[in-house]
C-alpha atoms as a PDB file:
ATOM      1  CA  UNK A   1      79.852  93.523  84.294  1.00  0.00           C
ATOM      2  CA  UNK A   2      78.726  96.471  86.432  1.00  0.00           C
ATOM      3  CA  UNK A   3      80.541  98.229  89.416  1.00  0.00           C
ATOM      4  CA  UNK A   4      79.047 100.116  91.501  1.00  0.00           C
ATOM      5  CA  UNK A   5      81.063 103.211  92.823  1.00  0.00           C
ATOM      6  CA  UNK A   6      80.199 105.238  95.890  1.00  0.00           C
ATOM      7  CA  UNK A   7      81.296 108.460  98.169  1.00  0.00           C
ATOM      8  CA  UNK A   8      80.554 109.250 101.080  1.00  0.00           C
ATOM      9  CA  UNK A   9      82.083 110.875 104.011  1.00  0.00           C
ATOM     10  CA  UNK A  10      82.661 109.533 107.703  1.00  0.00           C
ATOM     11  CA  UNK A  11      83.358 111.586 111.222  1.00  0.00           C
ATOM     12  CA  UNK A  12      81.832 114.406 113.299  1.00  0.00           C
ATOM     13  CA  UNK A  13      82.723 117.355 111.672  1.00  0.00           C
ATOM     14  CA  UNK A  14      81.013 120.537 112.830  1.00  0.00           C
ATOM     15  CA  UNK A  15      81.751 122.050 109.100  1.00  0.00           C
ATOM     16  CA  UNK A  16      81.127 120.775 105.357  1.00  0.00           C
ATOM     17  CA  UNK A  17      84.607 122.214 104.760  1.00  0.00           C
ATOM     18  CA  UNK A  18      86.378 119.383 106.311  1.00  0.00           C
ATOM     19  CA  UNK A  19      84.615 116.699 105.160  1.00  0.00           C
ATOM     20  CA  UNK A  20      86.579 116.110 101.697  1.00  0.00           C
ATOM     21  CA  UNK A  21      89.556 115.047 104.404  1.00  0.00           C
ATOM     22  CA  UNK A  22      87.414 112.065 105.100  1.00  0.00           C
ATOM     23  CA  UNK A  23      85.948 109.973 102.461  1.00  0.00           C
ATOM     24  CA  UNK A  24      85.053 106.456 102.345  1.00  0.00           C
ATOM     25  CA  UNK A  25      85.287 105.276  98.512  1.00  0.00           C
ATOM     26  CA  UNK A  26      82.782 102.025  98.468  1.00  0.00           C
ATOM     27  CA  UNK A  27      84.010  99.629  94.899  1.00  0.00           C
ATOM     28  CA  UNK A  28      81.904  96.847  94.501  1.00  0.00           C
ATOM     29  CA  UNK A  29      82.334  95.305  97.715  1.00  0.00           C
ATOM     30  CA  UNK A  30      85.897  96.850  98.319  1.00  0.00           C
ATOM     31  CA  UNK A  31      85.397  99.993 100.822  1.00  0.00           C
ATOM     32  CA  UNK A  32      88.382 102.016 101.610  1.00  0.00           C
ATOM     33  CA  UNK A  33      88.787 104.764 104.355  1.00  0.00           C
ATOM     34  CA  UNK A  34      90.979 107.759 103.428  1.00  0.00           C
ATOM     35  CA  UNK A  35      92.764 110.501 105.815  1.00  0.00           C
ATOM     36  CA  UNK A  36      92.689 113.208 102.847  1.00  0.00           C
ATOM     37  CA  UNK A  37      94.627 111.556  99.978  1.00  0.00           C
ATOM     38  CA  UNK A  38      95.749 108.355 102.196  1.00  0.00           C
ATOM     39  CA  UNK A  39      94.110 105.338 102.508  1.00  0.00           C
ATOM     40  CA  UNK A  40      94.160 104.437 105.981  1.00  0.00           C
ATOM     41  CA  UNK A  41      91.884 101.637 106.287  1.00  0.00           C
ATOM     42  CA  UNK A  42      90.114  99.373 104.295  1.00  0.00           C
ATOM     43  CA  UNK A  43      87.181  96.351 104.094  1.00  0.00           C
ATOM     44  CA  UNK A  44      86.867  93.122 101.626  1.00  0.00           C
ATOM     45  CA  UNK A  45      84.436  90.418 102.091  1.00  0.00           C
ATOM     46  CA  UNK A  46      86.747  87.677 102.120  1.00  0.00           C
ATOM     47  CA  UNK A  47      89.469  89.045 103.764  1.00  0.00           C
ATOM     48  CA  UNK A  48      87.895  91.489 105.985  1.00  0.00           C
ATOM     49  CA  UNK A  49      88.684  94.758 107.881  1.00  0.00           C
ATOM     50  CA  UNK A  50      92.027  96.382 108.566  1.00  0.00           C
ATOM     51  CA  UNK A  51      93.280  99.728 109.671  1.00  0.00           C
ATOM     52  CA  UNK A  52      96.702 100.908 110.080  1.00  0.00           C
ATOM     53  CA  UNK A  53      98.394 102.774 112.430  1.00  0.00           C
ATOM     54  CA  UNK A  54      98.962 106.539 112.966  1.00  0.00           C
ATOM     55  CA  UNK A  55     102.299 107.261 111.144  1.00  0.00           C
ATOM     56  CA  UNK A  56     100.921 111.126 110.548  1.00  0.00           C
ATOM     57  CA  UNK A  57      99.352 113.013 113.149  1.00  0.00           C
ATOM     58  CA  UNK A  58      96.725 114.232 115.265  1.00  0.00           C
ATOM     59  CA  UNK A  59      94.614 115.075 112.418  1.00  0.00           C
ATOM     60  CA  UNK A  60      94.306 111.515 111.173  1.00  0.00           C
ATOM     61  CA  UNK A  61      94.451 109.925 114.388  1.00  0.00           C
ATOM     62  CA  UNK A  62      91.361 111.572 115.133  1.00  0.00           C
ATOM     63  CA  UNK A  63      89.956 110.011 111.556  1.00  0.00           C
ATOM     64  CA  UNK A  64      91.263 106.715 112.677  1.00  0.00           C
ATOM     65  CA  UNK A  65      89.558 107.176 115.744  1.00  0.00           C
ATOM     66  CA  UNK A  66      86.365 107.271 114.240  1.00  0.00           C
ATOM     67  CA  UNK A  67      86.732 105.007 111.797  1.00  0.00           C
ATOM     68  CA  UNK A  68      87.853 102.482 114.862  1.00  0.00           C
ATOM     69  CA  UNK A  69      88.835 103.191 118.387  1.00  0.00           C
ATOM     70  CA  UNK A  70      90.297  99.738 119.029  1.00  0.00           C
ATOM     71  CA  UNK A  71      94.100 101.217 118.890  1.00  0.00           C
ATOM     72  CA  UNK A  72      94.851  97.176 119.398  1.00  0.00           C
ATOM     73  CA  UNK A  73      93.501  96.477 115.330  1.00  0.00           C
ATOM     74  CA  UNK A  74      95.911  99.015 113.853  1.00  0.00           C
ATOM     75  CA  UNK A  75      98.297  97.210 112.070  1.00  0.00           C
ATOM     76  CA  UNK A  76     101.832  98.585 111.591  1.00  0.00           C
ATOM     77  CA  UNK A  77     102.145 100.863 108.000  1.00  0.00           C
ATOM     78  CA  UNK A  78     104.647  98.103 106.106  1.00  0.00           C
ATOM     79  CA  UNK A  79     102.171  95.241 107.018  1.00  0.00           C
ATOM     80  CA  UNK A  80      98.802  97.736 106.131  1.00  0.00           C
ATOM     81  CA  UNK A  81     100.726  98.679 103.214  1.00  0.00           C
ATOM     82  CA  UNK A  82     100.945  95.218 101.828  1.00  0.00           C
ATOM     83  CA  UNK A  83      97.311  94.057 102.586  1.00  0.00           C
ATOM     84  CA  UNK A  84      96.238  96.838 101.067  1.00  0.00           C
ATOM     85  CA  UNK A  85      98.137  96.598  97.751  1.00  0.00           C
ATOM     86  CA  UNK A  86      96.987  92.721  97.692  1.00  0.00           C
ATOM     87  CA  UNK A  87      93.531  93.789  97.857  1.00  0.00           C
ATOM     88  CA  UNK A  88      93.831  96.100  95.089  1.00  0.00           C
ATOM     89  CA  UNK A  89      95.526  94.133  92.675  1.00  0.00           C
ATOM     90  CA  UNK A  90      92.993  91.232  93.279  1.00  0.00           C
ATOM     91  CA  UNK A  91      90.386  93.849  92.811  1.00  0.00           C
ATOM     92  CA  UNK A  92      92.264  94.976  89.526  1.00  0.00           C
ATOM     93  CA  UNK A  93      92.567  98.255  91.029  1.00  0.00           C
ATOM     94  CA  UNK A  94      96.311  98.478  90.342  1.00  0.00           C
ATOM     95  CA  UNK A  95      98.330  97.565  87.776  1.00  0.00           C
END
């Protein structure tokens, strides 16, 4: 079986330099958001989209911003935290 892994980046920023900070990291149908080395939100087909909330600062507030505006989807870190690491371990992205 083939998986497909992609990179790209998401945001407005004015310089190439900033856009490691912001990569969205596509596995087979798993896509997760990251705030430099933090992923901070996160798609599945089944179970669908989630985002957490800012625990950091302004910098990745502004990334969660344009990943979603809706500050009313942000779920709080502990309950992120644990969707997240469900989705990876079904995904057999963690062991």
């Amino acid at each position: 079986m083939s998986t497909t892994v992609r990179k790209s980046n998401y945001g407005n920023y004015s310089s190439d330099n900033y856009g490691s900070h912001t990569q969205r990291i596509d596995v087979g149908n798993l896509s997760l958001w990251f705030s430099y080395d933090t992923v901070i939100a996160f798609r599945t087909p089944n179970a669908g989209f989630f985002i957490t909330e800012n625990v950091w600062g302004p910098t990745t507030g502004k990334h969660l911003n344009w990943i979603d505006p809706n500050k009313a989807r942000r779920l709080k870190s502990d309950d992120f935290d644990e969707r997240l690491e469900a989705a990876l371990t079904k995904h057999k992205l963690l062991l």
